[in-house]
Protein backbone atom coordinates (compact mmCIF):
# COMPACT_ATOMS: atom_id res chain seq x y z
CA UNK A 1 -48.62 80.16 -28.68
CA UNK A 2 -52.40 80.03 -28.89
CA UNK A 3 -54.16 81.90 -25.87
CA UNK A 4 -57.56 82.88 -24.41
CA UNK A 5 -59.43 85.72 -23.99
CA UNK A 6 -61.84 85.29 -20.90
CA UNK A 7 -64.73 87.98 -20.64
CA UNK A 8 -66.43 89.21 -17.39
CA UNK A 9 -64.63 87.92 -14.67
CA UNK A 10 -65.52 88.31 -11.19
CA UNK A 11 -64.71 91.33 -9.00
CA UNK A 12 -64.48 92.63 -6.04
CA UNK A 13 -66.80 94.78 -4.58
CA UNK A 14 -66.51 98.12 -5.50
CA UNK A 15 -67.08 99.43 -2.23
CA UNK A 16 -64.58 97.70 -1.01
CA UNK A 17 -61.61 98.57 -3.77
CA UNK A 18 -62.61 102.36 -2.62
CA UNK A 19 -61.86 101.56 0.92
CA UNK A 20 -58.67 100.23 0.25
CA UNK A 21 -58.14 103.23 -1.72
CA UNK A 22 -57.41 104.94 0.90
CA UNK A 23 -54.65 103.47 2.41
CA UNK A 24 -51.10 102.96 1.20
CA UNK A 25 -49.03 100.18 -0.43
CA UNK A 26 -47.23 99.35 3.10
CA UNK A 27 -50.43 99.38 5.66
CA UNK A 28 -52.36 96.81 2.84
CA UNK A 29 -49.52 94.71 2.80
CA UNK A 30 -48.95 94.39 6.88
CA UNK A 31 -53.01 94.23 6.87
CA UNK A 32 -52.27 90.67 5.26
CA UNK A 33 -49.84 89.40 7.31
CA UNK A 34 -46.71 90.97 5.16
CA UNK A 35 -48.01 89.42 2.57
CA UNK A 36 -48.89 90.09 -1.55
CA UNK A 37 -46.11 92.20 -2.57
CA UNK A 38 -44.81 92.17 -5.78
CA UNK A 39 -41.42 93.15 -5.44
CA UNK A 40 -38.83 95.83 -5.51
CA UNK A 41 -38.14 95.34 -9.27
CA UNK A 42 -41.79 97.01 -10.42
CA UNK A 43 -41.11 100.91 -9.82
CA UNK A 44 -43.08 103.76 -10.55
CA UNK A 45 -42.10 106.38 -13.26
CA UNK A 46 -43.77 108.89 -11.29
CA UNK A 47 -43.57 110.54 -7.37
CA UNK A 48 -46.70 110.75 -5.46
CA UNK A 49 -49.40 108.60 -6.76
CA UNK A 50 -51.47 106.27 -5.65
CA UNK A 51 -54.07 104.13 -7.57
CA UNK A 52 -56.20 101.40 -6.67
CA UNK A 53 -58.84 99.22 -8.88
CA UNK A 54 -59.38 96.05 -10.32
CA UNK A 55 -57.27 93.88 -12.06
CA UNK A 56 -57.39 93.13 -15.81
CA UNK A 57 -54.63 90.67 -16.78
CA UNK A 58 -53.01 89.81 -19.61
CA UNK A 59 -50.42 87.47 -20.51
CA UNK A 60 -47.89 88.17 -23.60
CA UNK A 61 -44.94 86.81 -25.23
CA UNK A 62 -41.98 88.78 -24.55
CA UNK A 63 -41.47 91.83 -27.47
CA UNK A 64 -44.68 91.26 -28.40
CA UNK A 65 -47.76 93.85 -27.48
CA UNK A 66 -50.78 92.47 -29.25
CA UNK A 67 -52.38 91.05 -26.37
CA UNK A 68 -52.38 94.54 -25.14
CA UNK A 69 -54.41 95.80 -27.73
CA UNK A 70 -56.90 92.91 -27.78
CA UNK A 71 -57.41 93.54 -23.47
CA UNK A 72 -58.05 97.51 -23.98
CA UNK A 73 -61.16 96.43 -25.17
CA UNK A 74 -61.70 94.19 -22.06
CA UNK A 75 -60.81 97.58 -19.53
CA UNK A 76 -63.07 99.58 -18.08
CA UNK A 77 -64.17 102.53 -15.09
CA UNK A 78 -61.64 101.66 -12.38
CA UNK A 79 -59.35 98.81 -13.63
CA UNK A 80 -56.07 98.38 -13.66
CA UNK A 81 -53.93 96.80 -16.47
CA UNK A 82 -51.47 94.08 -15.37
CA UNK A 83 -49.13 92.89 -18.38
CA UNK A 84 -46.89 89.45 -17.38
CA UNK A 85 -44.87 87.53 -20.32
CA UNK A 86 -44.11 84.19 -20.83
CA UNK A 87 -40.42 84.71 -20.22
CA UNK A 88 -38.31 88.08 -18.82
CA UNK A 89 -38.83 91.15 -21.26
CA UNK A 90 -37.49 94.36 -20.56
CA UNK A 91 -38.91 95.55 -24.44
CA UNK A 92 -40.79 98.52 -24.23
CA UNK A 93 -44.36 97.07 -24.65
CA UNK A 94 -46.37 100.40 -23.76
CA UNK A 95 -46.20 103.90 -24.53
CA UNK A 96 -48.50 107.13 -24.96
CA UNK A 97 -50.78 105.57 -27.59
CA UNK A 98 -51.88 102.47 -25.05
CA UNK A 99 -52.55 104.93 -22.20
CA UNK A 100 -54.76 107.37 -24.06
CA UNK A 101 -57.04 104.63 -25.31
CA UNK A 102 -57.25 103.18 -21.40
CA UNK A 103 -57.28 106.48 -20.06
CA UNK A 104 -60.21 107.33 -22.36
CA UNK A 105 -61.67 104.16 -20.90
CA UNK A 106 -61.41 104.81 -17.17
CA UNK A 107 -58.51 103.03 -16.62
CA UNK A 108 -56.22 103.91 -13.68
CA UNK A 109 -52.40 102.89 -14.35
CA UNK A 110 -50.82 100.28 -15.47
CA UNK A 111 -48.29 97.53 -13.75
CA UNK A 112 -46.08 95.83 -16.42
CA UNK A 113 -43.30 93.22 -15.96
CA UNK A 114 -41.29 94.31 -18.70
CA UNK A 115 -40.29 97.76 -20.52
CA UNK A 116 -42.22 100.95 -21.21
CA UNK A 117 -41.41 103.80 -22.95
CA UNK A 118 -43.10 107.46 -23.24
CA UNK A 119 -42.36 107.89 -19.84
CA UNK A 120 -42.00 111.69 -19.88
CA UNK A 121 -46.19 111.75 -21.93
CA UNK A 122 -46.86 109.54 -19.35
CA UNK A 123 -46.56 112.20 -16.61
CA UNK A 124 -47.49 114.73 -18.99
CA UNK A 125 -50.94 112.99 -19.21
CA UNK A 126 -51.38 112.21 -15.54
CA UNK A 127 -51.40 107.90 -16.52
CA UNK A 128 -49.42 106.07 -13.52
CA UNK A 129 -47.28 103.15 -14.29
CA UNK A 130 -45.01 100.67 -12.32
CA UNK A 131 -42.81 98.73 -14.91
CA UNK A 132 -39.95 96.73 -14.60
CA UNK A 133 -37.73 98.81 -16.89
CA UNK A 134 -37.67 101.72 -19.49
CA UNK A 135 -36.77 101.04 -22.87
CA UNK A 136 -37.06 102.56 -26.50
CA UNK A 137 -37.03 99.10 -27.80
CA UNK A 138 -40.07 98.63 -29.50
CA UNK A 139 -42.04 95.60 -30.26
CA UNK A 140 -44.24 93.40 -32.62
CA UNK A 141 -47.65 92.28 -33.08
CA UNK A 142 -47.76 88.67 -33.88
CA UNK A 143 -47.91 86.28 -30.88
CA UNK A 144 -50.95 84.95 -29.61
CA UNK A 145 -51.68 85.24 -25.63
CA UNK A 146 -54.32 85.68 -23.49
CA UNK A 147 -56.08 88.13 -21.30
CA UNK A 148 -57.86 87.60 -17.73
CA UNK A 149 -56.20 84.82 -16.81
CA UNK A 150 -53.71 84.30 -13.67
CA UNK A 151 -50.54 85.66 -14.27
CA UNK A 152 -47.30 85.62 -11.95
CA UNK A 153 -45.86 88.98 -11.45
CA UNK A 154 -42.91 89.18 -8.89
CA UNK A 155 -43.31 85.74 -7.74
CA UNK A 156 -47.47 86.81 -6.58
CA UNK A 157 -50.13 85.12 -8.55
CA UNK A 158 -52.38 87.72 -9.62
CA UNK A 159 -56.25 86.81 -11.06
CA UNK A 160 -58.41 89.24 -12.90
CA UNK A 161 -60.75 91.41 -10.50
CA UNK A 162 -58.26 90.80 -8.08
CA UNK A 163 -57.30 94.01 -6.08
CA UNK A 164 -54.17 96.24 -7.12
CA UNK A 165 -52.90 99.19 -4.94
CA UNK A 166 -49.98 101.17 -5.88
CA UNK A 167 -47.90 103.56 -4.47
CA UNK A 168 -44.16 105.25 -4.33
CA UNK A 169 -43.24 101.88 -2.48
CA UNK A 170 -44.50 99.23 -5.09
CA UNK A 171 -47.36 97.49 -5.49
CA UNK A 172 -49.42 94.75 -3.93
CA UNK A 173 -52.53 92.89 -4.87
CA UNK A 174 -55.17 91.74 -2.43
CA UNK A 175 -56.93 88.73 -3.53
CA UNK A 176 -60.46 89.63 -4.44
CA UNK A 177 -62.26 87.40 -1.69
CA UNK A 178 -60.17 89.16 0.80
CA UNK A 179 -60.88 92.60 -0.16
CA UNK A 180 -62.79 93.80 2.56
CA UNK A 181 -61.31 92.07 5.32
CA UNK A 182 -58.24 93.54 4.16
CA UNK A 183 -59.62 97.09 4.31
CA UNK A 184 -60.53 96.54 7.60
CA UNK A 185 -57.67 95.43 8.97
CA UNK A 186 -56.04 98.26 7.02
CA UNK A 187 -58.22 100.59 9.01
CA UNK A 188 -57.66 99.09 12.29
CA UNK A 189 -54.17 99.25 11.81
CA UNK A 190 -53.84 103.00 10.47
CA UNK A 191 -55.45 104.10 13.54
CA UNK A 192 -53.07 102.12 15.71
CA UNK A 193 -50.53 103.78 13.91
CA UNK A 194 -51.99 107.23 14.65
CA UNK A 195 -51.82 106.10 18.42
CA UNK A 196 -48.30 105.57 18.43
CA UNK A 197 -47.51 108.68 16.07
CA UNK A 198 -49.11 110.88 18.66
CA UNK A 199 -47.10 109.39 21.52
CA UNK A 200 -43.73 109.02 19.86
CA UNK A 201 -44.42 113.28 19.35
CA UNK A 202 -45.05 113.10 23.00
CA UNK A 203 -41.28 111.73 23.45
CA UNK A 204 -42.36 108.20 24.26
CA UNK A 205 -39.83 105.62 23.13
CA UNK A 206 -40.27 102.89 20.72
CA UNK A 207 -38.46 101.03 22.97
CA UNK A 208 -40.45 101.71 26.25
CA UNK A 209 -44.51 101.58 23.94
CA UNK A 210 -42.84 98.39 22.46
CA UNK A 211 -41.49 96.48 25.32
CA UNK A 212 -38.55 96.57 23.81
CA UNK A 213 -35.70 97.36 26.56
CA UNK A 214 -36.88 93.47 27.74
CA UNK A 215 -36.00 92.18 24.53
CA UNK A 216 -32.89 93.55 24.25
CA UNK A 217 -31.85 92.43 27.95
CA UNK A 218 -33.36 88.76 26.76
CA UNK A 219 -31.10 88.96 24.07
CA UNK A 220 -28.01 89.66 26.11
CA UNK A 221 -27.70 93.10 24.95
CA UNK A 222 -26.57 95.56 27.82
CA UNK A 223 -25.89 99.32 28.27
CA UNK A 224 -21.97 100.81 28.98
CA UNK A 225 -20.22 103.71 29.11
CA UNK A 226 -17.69 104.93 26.43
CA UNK A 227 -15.26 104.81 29.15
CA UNK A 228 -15.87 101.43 29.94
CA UNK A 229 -16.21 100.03 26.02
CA UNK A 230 -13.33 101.51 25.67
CA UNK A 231 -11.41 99.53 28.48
CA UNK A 232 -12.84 96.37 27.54
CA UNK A 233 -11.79 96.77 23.47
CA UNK A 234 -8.20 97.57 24.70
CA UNK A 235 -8.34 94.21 27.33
């Protein structure tokens, strides 16, 4: 497998990626229509982090971790490292050594779909990671690949300088072009959120703010006693 390294690909703004910092895996994904998540397979080895910067891709054969090495070089302030392989790989591709050199590099986390290992340094060392397993098993250098390209993690297509946020509930990557639409919408929506938070601790209903007692009537769906269910089971 030859491969291609691709240098300086376009990003999104950076102003942008922080604004989209600061909302959560599940508002940037209904900012989008319910769109660009990767999955429930991807899970984080740590509780309570979030991260958000720009992708820096790289494509592998599965067991095989040079690519990695040759796209540390390509990472930088505020990236994130997305590893794909040609075919399923649960191998543990990435460990302690691979997050010290991007974490002395300004890296933010890592998303792999495949195995890492070191999980407990990991967490030691503050370095987030979503991976598709955990695994011991370790791996070789001696496939080609190729870094910054599109890869296809969790059925989404994801480009370098694309956007990645990550959070306890996955992860989900905002095309770069969209980046600060998205945050917008993301901001519109967290304060309609705050809206309804503040009257559902008033004691108004989902079901009367929603409209909702209509749709269930629509639907056919009516209100009886115990008594009365009761009766008509037995009938």
């Amino acid at each position: 497998m030859s491969g291609v390294i691709v240098t300086g690909p376009p990003k999104a703004d950076a102003r942008d990626i922080e604004a989209l910092a600061g909302y959560g895996v599940a508002t940037v994904s209904e900012a989008m229509g319910r769109t660009g998540l990767t999955g429930t397979a991807l899970r984080p080895i740590q509780q309570g982090v979030r991260i958000t910067g720009s992708a820096v891709t790289v494509l592998s054969w599965p067991g095989d971790n040079l690519m990695i090495h040759a796209a540390v070089e390509q990472c930088g302030e505020g990236d994130v490292l997305v590893v794909a392989t040609t075919s399923p790989s649960t191998d543990g591709m990435f460990g302690e050594l691979f997050a010290t050199a991007l974490s002395s590099r300004g890296v933010r986390g890592l998303v792999i779909d495949a195995g890492i290992r070191d999980t407990q340094e990991l967490r030691d060392m503050g370095f987030a990671a979503w991976a598709k397993a955990v695994s011991a098993q370790g791996t070789v250098k001696a496939t080609g690949g190729s870094v910054n390209v599109p890869v296809v993690v969790g059925g989404q297509v994801i480009r370098p300088g694309d956007v990645i946020v990550a959070d306890d509930d996955g992860v989900v990557v905002v095309p770069r072009e969209r980046a600060r639409a998205t945050a917008e919408a993301s901001e519109a929506r967290e304060a309609k959120e705050a809206d309804a938070r503040a009257a559902f601790l008033d004691g108004q209903l989902g079901l009367d703010r929603y409209g909702l007692r209509e749709k269930l009537d629509a639907l056919g769906v009516r209100y009886t006693s115990y008594e009365d269910h009761a009766r008509e089971a037995e009938a």
